[in-house]
C-alpha atoms as a PDB file:
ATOM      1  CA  UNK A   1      80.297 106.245 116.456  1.00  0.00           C
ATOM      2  CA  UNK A   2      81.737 102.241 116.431  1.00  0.00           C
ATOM      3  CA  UNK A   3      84.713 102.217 114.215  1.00  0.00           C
ATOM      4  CA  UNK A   4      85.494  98.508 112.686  1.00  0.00           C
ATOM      5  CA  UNK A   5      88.292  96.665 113.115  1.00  0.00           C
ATOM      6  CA  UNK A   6      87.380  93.703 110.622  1.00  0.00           C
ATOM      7  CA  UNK A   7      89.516  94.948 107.753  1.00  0.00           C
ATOM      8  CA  UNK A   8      92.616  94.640 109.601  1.00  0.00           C
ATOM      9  CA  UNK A   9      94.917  91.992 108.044  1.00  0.00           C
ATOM     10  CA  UNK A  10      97.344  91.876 111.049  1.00  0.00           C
ATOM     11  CA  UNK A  11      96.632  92.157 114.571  1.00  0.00           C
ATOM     12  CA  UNK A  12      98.363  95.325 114.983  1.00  0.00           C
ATOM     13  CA  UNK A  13      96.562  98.955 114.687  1.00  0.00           C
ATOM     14  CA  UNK A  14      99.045 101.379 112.988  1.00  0.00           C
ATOM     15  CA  UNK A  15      98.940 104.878 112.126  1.00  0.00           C
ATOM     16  CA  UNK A  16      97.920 104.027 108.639  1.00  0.00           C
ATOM     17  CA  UNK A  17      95.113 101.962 109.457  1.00  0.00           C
ATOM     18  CA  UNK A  18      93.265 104.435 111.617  1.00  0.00           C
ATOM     19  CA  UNK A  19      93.661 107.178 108.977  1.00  0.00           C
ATOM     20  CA  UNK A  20      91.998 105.024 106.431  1.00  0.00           C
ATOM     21  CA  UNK A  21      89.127 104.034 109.233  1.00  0.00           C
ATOM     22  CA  UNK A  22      88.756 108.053 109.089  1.00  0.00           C
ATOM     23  CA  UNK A  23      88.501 108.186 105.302  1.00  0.00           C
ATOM     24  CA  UNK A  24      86.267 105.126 105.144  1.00  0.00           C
ATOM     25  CA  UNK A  25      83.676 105.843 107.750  1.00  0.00           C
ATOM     26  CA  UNK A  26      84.000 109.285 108.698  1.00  0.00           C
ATOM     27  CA  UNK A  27      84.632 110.855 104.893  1.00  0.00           C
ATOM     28  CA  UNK A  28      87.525 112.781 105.496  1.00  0.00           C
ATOM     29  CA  UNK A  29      89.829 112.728 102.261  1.00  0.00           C
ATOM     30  CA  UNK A  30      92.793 110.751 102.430  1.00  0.00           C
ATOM     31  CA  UNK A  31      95.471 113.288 102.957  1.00  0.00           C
ATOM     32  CA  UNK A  32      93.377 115.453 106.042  1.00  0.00           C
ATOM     33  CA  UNK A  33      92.651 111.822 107.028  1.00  0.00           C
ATOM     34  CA  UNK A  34      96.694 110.965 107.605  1.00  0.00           C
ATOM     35  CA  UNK A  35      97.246 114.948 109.170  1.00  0.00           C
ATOM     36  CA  UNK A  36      94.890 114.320 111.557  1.00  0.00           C
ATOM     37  CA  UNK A  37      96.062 111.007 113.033  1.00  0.00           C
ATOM     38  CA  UNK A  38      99.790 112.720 112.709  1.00  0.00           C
ATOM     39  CA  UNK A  39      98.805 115.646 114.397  1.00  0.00           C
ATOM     40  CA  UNK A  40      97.167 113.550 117.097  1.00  0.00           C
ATOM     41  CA  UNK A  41     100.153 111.515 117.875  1.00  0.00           C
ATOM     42  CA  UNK A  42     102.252 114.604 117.653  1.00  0.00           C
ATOM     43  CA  UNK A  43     100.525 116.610 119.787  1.00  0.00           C
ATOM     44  CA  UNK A  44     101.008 114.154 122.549  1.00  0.00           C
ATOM     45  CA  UNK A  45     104.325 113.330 122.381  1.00  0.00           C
ATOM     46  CA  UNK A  46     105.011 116.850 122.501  1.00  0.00           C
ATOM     47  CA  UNK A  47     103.635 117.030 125.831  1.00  0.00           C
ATOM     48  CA  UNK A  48     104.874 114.056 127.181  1.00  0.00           C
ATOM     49  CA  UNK A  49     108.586 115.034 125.758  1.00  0.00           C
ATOM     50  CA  UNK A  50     107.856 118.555 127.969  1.00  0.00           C
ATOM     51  CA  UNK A  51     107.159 116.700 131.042  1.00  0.00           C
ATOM     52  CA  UNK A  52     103.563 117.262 131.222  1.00  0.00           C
ATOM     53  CA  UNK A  53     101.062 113.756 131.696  1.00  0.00           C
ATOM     54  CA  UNK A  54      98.551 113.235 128.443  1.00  0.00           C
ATOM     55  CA  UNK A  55      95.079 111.915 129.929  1.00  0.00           C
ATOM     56  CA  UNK A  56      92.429 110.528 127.981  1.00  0.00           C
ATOM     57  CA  UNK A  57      89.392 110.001 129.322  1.00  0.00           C
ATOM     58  CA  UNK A  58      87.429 106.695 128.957  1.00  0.00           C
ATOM     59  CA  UNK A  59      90.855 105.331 127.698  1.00  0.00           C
ATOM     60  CA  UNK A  60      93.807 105.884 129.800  1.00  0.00           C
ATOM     61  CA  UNK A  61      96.668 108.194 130.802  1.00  0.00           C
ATOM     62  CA  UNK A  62     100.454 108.492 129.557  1.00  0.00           C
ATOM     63  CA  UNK A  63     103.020 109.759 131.980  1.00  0.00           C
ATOM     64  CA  UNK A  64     106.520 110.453 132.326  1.00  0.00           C
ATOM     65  CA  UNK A  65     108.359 108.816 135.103  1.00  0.00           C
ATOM     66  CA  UNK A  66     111.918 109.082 136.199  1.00  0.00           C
ATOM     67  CA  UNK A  67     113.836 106.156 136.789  1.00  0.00           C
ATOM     68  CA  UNK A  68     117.019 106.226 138.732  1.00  0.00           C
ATOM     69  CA  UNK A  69     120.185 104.871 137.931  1.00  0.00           C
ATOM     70  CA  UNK A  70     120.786 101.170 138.715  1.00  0.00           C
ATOM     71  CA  UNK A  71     123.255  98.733 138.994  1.00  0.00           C
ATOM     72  CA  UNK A  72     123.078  95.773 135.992  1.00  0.00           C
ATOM     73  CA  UNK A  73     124.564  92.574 134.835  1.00  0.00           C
ATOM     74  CA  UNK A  74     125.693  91.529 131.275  1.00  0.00           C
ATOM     75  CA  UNK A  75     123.858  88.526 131.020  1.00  0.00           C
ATOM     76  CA  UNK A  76     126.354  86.966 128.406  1.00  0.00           C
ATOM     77  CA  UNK A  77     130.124  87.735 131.098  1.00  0.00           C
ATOM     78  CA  UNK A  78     128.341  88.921 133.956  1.00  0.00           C
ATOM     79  CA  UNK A  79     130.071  91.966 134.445  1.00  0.00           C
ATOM     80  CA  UNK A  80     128.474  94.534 136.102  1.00  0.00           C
ATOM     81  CA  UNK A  81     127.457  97.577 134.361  1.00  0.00           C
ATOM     82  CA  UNK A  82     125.106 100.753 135.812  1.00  0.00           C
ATOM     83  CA  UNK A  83     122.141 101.411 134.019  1.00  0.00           C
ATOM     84  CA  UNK A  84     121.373 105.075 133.489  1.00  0.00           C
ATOM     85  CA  UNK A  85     119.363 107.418 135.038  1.00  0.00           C
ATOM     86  CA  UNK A  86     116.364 107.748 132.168  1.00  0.00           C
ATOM     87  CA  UNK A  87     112.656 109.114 131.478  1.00  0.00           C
ATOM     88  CA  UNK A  88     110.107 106.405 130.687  1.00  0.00           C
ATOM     89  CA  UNK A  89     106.359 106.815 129.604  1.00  0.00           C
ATOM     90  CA  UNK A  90     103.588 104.612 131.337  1.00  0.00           C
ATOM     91  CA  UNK A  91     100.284 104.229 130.477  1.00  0.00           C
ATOM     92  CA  UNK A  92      97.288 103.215 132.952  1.00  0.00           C
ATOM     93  CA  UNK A  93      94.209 102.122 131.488  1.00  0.00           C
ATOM     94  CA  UNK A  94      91.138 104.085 132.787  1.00  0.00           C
ATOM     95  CA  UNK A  95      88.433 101.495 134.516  1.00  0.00           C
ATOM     96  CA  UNK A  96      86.245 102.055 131.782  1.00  0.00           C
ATOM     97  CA  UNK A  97      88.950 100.890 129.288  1.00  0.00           C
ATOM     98  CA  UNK A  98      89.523  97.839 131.474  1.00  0.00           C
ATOM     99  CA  UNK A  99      85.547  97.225 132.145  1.00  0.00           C
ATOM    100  CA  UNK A 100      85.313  96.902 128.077  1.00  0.00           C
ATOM    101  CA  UNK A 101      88.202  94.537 128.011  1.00  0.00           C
ATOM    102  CA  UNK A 102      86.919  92.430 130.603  1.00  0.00           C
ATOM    103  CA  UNK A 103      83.415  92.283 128.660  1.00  0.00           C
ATOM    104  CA  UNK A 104      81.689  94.064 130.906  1.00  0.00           C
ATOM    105  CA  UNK A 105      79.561  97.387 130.678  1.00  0.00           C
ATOM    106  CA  UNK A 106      80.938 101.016 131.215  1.00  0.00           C
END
């Protein structure tokens, strides 16, 4: 199934947007439509909140990495400050993500 972008007025895909690409073309109603997509997003920030990776395939995975604490500067005095110790998600494209960006086949 190809969902269309070509309705999009901004170059941004939100929340909103996908759950009326799921009422348009795949004839949920409006309001399953919106608790899907918010169940979706939900469901993996839950698991990336308890530590655990989220991997899609044929699109990419989220993890959780751990950054240490690090000396910083203020860039407008200078001083010296320590940036803490924090949790960070990262996402890596999958090859087949980054084949269909490149214009090539999967």
């Amino acid at each position: 199934m190809e969902l269309s972008l070509e309705s999009l007025e901004t170059p941004a895909l939100t929340k909103a947007h996908l759950a009326e690409m799921l009422f348009e073309q795949i004839g949920l109603n409006k309001r399953e439509s919106k608790d899907m997509i918010d169940a979706f997003f939900d469901l993996i920030s839950q698991k990336l909140v308890e530590g655990e990776d989220v991997k899609i395939s044929g699109f990419g995975n989220f993890q959780i990495r751990t950054k240490a604490q690090r000396p910083g500067r203020n860039p407008r005095t200078g001083e010296s400050i320590p940036i803490e110790a924090r949790r960070v998600v990262t996402f890596h494209a999958s090859s087949k993500l980054k084949q269909q960006i490149q214009g090539e086949e999967a």
